[in-house]
C-alpha atoms as a PDB file:
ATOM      1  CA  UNK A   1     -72.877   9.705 -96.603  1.00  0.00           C
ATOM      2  CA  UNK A   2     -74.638   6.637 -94.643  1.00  0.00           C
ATOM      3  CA  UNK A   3     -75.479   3.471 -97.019  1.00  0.00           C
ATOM      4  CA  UNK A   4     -77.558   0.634 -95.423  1.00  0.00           C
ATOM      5  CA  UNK A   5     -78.026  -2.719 -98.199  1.00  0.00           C
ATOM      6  CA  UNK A   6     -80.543  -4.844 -97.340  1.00  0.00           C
ATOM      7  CA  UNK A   7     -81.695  -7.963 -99.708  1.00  0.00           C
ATOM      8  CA  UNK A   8     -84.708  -9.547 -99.395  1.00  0.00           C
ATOM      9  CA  UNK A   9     -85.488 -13.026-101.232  1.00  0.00           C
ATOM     10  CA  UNK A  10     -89.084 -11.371-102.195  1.00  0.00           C
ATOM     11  CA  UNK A  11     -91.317  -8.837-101.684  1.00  0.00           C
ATOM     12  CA  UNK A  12     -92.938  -8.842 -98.498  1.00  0.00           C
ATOM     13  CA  UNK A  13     -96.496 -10.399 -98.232  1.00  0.00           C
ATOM     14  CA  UNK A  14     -97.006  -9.338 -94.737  1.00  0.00           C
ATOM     15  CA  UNK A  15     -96.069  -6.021 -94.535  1.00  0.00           C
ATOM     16  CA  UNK A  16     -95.529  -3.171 -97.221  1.00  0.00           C
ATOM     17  CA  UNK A  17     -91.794  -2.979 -98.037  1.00  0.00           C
ATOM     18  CA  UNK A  18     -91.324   0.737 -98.279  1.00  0.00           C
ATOM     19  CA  UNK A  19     -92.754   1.421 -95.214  1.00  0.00           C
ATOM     20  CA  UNK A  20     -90.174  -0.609 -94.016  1.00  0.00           C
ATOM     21  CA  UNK A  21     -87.306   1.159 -95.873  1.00  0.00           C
ATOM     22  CA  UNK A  22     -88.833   4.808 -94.529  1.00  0.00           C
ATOM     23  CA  UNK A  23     -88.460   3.278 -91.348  1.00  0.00           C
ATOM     24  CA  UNK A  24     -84.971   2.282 -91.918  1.00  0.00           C
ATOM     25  CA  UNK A  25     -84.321   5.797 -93.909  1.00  0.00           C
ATOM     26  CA  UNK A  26     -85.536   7.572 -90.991  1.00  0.00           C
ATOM     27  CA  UNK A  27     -83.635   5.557 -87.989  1.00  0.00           C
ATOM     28  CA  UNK A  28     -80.403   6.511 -90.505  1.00  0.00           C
ATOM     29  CA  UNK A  29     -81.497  10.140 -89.824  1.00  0.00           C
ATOM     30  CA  UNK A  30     -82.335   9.891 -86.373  1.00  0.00           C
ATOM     31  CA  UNK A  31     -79.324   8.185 -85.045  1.00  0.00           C
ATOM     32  CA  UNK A  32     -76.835  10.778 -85.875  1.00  0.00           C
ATOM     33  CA  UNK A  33     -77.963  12.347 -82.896  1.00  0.00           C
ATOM     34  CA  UNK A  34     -74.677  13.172 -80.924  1.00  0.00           C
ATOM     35  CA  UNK A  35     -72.751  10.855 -82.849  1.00  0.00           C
ATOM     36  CA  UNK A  36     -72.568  13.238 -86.404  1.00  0.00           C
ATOM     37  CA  UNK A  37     -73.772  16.370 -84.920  1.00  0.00           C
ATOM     38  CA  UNK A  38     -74.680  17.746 -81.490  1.00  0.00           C
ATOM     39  CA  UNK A  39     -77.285  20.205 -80.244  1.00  0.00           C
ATOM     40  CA  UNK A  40     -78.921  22.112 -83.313  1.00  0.00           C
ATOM     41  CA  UNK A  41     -76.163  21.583 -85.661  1.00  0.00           C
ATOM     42  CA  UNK A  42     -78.756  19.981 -88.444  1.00  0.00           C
ATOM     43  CA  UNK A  43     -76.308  21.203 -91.063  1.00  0.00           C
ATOM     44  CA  UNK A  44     -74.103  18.385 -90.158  1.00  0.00           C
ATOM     45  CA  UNK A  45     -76.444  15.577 -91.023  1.00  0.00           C
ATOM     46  CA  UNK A  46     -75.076  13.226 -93.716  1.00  0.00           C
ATOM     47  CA  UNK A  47     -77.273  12.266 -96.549  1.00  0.00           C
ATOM     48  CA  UNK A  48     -78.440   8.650 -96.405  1.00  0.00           C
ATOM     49  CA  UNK A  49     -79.017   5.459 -98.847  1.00  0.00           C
ATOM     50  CA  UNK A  50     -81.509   2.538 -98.040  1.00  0.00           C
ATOM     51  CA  UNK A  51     -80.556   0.404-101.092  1.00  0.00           C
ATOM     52  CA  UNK A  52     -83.262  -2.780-101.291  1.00  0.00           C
ATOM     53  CA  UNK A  53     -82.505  -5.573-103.235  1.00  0.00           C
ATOM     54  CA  UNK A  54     -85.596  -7.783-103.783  1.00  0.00           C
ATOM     55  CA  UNK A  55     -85.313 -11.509-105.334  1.00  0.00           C
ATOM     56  CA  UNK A  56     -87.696 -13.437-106.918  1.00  0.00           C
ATOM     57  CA  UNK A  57     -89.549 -10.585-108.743  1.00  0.00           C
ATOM     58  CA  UNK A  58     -91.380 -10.372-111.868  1.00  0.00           C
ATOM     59  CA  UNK A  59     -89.345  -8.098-113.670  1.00  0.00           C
ATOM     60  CA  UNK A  60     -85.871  -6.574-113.310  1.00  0.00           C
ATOM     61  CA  UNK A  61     -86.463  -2.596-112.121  1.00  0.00           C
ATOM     62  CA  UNK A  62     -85.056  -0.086-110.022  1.00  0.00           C
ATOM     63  CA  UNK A  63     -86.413   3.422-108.837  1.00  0.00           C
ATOM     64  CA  UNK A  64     -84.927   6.368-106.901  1.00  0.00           C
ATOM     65  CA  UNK A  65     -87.401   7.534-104.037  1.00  0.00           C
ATOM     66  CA  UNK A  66     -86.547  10.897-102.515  1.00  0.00           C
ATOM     67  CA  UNK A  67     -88.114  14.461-100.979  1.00  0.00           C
ATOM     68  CA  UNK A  68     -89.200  16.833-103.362  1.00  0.00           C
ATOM     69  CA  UNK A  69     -90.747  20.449-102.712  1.00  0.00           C
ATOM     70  CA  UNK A  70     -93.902  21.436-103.812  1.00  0.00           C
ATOM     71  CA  UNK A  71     -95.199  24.950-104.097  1.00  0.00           C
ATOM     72  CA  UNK A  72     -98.875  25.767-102.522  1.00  0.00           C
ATOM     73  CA  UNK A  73     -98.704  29.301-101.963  1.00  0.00           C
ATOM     74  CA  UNK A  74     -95.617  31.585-103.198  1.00  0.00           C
ATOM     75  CA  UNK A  75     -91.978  30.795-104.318  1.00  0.00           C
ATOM     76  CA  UNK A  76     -90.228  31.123-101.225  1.00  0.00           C
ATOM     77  CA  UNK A  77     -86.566  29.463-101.013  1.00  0.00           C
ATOM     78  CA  UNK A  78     -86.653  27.388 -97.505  1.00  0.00           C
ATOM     79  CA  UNK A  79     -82.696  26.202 -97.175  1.00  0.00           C
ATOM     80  CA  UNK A  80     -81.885  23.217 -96.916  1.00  0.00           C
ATOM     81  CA  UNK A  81     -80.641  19.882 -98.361  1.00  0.00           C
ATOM     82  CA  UNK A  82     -83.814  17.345 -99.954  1.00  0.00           C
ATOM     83  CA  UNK A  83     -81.214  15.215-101.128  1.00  0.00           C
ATOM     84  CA  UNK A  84     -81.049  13.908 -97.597  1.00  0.00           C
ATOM     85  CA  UNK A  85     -83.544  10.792 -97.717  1.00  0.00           C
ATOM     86  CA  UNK A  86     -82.718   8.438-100.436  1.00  0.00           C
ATOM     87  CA  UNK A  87     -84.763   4.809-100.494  1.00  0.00           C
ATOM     88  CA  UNK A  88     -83.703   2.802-104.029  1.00  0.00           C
ATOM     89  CA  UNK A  89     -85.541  -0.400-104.465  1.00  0.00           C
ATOM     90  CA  UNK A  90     -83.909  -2.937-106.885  1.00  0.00           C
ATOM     91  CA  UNK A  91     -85.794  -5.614-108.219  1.00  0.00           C
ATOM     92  CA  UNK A  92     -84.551  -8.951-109.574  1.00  0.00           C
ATOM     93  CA  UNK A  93     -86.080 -11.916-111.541  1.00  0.00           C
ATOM     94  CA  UNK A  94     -85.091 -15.624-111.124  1.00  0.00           C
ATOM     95  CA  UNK A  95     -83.042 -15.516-114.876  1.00  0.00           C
ATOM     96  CA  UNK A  96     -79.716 -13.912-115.225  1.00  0.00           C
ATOM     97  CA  UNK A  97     -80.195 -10.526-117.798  1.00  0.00           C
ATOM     98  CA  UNK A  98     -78.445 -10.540-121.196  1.00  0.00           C
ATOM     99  CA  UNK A  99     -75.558  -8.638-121.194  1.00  0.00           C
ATOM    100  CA  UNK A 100     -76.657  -5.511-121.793  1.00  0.00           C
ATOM    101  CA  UNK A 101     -75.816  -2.101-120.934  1.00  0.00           C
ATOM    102  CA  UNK A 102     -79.645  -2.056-119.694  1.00  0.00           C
ATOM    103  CA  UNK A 103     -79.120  -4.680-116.861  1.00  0.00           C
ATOM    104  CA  UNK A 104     -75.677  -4.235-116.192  1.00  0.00           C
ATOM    105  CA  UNK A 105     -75.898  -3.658-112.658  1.00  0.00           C
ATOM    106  CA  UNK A 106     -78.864  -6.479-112.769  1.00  0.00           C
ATOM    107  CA  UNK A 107     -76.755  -9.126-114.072  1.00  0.00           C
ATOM    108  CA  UNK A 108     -73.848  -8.637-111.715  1.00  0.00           C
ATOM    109  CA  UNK A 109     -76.322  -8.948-108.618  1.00  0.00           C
ATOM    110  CA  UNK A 110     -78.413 -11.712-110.406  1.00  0.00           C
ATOM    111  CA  UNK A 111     -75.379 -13.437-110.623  1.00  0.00           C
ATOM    112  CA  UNK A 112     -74.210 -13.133-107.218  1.00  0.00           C
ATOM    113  CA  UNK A 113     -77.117 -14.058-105.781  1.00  0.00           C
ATOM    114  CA  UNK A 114     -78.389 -16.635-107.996  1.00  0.00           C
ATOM    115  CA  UNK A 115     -78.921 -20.548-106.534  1.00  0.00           C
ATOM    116  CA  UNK A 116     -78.625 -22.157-109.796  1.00  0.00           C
ATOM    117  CA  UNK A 117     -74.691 -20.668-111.045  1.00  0.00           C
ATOM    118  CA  UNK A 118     -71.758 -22.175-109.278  1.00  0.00           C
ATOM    119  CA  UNK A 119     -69.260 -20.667-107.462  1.00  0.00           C
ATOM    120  CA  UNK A 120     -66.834 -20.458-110.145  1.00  0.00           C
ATOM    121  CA  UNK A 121     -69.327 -19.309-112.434  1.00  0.00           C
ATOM    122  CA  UNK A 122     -70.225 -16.429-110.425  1.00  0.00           C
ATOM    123  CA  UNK A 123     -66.390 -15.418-110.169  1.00  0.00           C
ATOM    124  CA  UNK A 124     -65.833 -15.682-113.758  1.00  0.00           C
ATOM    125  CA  UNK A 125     -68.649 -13.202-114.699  1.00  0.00           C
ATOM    126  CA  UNK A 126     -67.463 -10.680-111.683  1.00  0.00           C
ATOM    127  CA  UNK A 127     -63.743 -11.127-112.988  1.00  0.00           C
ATOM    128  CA  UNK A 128     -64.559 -11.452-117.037  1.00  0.00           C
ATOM    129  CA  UNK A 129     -67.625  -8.361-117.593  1.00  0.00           C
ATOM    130  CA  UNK A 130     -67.352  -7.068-114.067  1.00  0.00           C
ATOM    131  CA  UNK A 131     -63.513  -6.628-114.339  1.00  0.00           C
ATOM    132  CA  UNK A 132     -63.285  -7.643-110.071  1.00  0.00           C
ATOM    133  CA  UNK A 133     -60.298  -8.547-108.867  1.00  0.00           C
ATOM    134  CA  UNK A 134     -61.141 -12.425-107.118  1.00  0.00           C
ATOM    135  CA  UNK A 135     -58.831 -11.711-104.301  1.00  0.00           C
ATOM    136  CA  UNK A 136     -58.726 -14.574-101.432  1.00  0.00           C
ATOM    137  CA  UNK A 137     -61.209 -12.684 -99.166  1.00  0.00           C
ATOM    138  CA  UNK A 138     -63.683 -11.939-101.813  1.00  0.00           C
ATOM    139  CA  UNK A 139     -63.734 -15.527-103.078  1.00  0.00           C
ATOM    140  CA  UNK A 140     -64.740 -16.327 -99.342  1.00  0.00           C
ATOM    141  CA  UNK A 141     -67.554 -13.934 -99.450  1.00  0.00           C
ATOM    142  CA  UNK A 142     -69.028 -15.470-102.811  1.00  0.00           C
ATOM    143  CA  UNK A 143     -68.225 -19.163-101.327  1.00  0.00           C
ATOM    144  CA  UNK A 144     -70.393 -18.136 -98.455  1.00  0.00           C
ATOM    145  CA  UNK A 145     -73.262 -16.559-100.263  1.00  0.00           C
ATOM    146  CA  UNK A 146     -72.973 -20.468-102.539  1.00  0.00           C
ATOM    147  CA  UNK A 147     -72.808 -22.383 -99.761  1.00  0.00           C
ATOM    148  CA  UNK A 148     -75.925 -20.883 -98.114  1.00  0.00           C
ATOM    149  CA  UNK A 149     -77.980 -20.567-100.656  1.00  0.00           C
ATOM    150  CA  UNK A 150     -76.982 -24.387-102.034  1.00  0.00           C
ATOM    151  CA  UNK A 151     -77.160 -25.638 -98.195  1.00  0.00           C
ATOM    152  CA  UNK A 152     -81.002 -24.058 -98.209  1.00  0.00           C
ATOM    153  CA  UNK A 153     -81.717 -25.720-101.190  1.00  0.00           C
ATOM    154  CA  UNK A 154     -80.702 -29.264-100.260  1.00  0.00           C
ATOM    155  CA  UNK A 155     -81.812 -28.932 -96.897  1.00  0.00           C
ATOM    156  CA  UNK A 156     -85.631 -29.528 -98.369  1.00  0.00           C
ATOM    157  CA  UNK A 157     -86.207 -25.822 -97.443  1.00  0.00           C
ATOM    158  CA  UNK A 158     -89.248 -25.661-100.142  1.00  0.00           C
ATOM    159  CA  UNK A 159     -89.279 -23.016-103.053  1.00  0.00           C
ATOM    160  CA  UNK A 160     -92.617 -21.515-102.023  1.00  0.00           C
ATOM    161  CA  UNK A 161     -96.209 -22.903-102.776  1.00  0.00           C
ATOM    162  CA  UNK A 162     -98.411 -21.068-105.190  1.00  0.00           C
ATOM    163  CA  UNK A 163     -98.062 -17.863-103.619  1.00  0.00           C
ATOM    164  CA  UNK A 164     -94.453 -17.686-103.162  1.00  0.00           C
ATOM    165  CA  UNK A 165     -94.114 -18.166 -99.665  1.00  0.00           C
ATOM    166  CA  UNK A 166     -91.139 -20.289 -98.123  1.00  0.00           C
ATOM    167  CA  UNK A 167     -91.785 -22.551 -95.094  1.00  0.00           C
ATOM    168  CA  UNK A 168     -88.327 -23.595 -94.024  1.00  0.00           C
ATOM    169  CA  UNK A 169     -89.851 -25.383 -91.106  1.00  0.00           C
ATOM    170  CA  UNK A 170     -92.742 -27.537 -92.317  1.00  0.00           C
ATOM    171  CA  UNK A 171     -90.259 -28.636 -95.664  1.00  0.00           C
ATOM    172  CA  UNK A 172     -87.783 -30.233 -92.739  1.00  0.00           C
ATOM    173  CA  UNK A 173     -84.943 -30.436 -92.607  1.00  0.00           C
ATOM    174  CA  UNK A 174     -82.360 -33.131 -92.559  1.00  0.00           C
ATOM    175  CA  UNK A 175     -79.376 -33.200 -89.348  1.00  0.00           C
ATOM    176  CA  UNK A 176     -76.145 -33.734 -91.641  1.00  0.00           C
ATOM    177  CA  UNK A 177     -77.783 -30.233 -93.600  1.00  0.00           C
ATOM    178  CA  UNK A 178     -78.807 -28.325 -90.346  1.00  0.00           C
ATOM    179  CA  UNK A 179     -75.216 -28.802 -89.487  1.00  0.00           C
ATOM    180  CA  UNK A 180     -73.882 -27.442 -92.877  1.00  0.00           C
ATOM    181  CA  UNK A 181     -76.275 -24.905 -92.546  1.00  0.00           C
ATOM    182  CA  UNK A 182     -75.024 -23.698 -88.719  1.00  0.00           C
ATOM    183  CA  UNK A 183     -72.119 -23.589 -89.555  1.00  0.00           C
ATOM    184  CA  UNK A 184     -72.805 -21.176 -92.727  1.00  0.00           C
ATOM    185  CA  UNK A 185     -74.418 -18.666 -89.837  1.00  0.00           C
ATOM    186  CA  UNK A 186     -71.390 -18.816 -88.016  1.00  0.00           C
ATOM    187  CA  UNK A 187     -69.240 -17.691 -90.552  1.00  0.00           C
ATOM    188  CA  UNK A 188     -71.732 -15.386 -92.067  1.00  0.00           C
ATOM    189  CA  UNK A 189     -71.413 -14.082 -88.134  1.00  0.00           C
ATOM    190  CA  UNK A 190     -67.648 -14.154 -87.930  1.00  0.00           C
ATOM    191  CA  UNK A 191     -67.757 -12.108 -91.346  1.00  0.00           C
ATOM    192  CA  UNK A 192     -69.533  -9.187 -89.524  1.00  0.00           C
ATOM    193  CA  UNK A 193     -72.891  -9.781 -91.090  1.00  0.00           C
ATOM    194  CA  UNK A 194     -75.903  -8.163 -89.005  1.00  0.00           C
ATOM    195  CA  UNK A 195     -78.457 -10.764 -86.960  1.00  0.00           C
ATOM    196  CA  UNK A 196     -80.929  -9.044 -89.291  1.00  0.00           C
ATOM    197  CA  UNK A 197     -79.074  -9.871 -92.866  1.00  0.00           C
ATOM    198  CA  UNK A 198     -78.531 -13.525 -91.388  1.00  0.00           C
ATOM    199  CA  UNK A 199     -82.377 -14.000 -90.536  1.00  0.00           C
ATOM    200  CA  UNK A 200     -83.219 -12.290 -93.849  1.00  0.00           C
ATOM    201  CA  UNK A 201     -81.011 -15.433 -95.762  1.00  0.00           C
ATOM    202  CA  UNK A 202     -82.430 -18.317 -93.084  1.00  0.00           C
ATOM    203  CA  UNK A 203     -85.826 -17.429 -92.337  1.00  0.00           C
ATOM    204  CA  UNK A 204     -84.259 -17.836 -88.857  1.00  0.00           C
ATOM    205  CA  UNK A 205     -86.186 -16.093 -85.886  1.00  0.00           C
ATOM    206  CA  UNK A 206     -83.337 -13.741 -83.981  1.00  0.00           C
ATOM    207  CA  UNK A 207     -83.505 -15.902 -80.953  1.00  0.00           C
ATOM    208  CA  UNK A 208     -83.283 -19.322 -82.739  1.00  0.00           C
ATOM    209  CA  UNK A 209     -79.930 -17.705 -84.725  1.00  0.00           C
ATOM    210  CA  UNK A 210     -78.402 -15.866 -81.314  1.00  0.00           C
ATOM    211  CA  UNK A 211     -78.623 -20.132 -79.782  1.00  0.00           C
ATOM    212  CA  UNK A 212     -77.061 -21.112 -82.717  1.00  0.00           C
ATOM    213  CA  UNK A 213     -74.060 -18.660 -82.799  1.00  0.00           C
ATOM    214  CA  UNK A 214     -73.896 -19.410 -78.956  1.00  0.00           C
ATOM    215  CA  UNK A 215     -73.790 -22.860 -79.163  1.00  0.00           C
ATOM    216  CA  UNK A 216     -70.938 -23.172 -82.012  1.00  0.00           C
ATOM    217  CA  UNK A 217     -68.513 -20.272 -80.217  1.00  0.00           C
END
């Protein structure tokens, strides 16, 4: 089994998202090309997971998009495995769920991701409802995902105007917070995140982020 996470701090206004994440879906499929199997062994493919996570929404959901089989003429049996292609889109409001067996899995990444809890507020839900051990390298993660998101924040990075849209650039932002802010990428780099998860959290282009990283080596 492949998994690919991507989060995404809205839904897309320029493009439609699930195009994107049958895109992504079917690069999962394609790639295991001589790397999983070899020649016509099609058997061998592993069955892949595009798992969205979309901020900002206006309601907490989550659906399950997959192939199905449809029968136009006859009943015939054609083998093989429709469980292959799996895109699940997660959406996420602003307020942190009740705690409910509903929004269980909403609450944990509402929490995690949220700009308004601290730190230790976020480890106490993960380690209180969530029962996860806070180990020393997973309080690093969660200090990371705080200090970007808080480093955004007070960097004048505005919210969004009326449509939702955030304009890192034109807000401005100040040089003691475009330092904090580097030097969130570079760890978010030296943690093995992908140039496309880091410009997904900055609104970075992949250019202005690969001169960054360069630049603080």
């Amino acid at each position: 089994m492949i998994i690919n996470v991507e989060a995404q701090k809205d839904e897309p206004g320029s493009y439609q998202i699930l195009n994107r994440a049958i895109f992504y879906v079917s690069r999962l499929i394609s790639s295991q090309k001589e790397r999983d199997f070899v020649k016509s062994n099609y058997n061998d493919i592993k069955t892949v997971y595009s798992i969205w996570v979309c901020m900002n929404m206006p309601e907490n959901s989550m659906c399950h998009i997959y192939l199905t089989k449809e029968d136009l003429l006859g009943k015939h049996n054609w083998k093989g495995n429709l469980n292959l292609v799996n895109i699940v889109m997660i959406g996420l409001t602003n307020a942190l769920p009740e705690s409910h067996n509903e929004y269980v899995l909403h609450r944990l990444l509402c929490a995690m991701f949220s700009n308004e809890l601290s730190q230790q507020q976020k480890m106490k839900i993960m380690e209180q409802e969530y029962h996860i051990p806070m180990e020393e390298n997973f309080k690093e993660e969660v200090s990371i995902m705080c200090n970007l998101s808080q480093g955004i924040k007070e960097a004048g990075i505005a919210e969004g105007r009326e449509a939702g849209i955030v304009e890192g650039r034109e807000a401005g932002i100040a040089e003691g917070k475009q330092r904090e802010i580097e030097k969130v990428i570079l760890n978010m780099h030296k943690k093995g995140y992908s140039l496309e998860q880091i410009m997904d959290a900055t609104e970075l282009e992949a250019a202005e982020l690969e001169t960054i990283i360069e630049k603080l080596k």
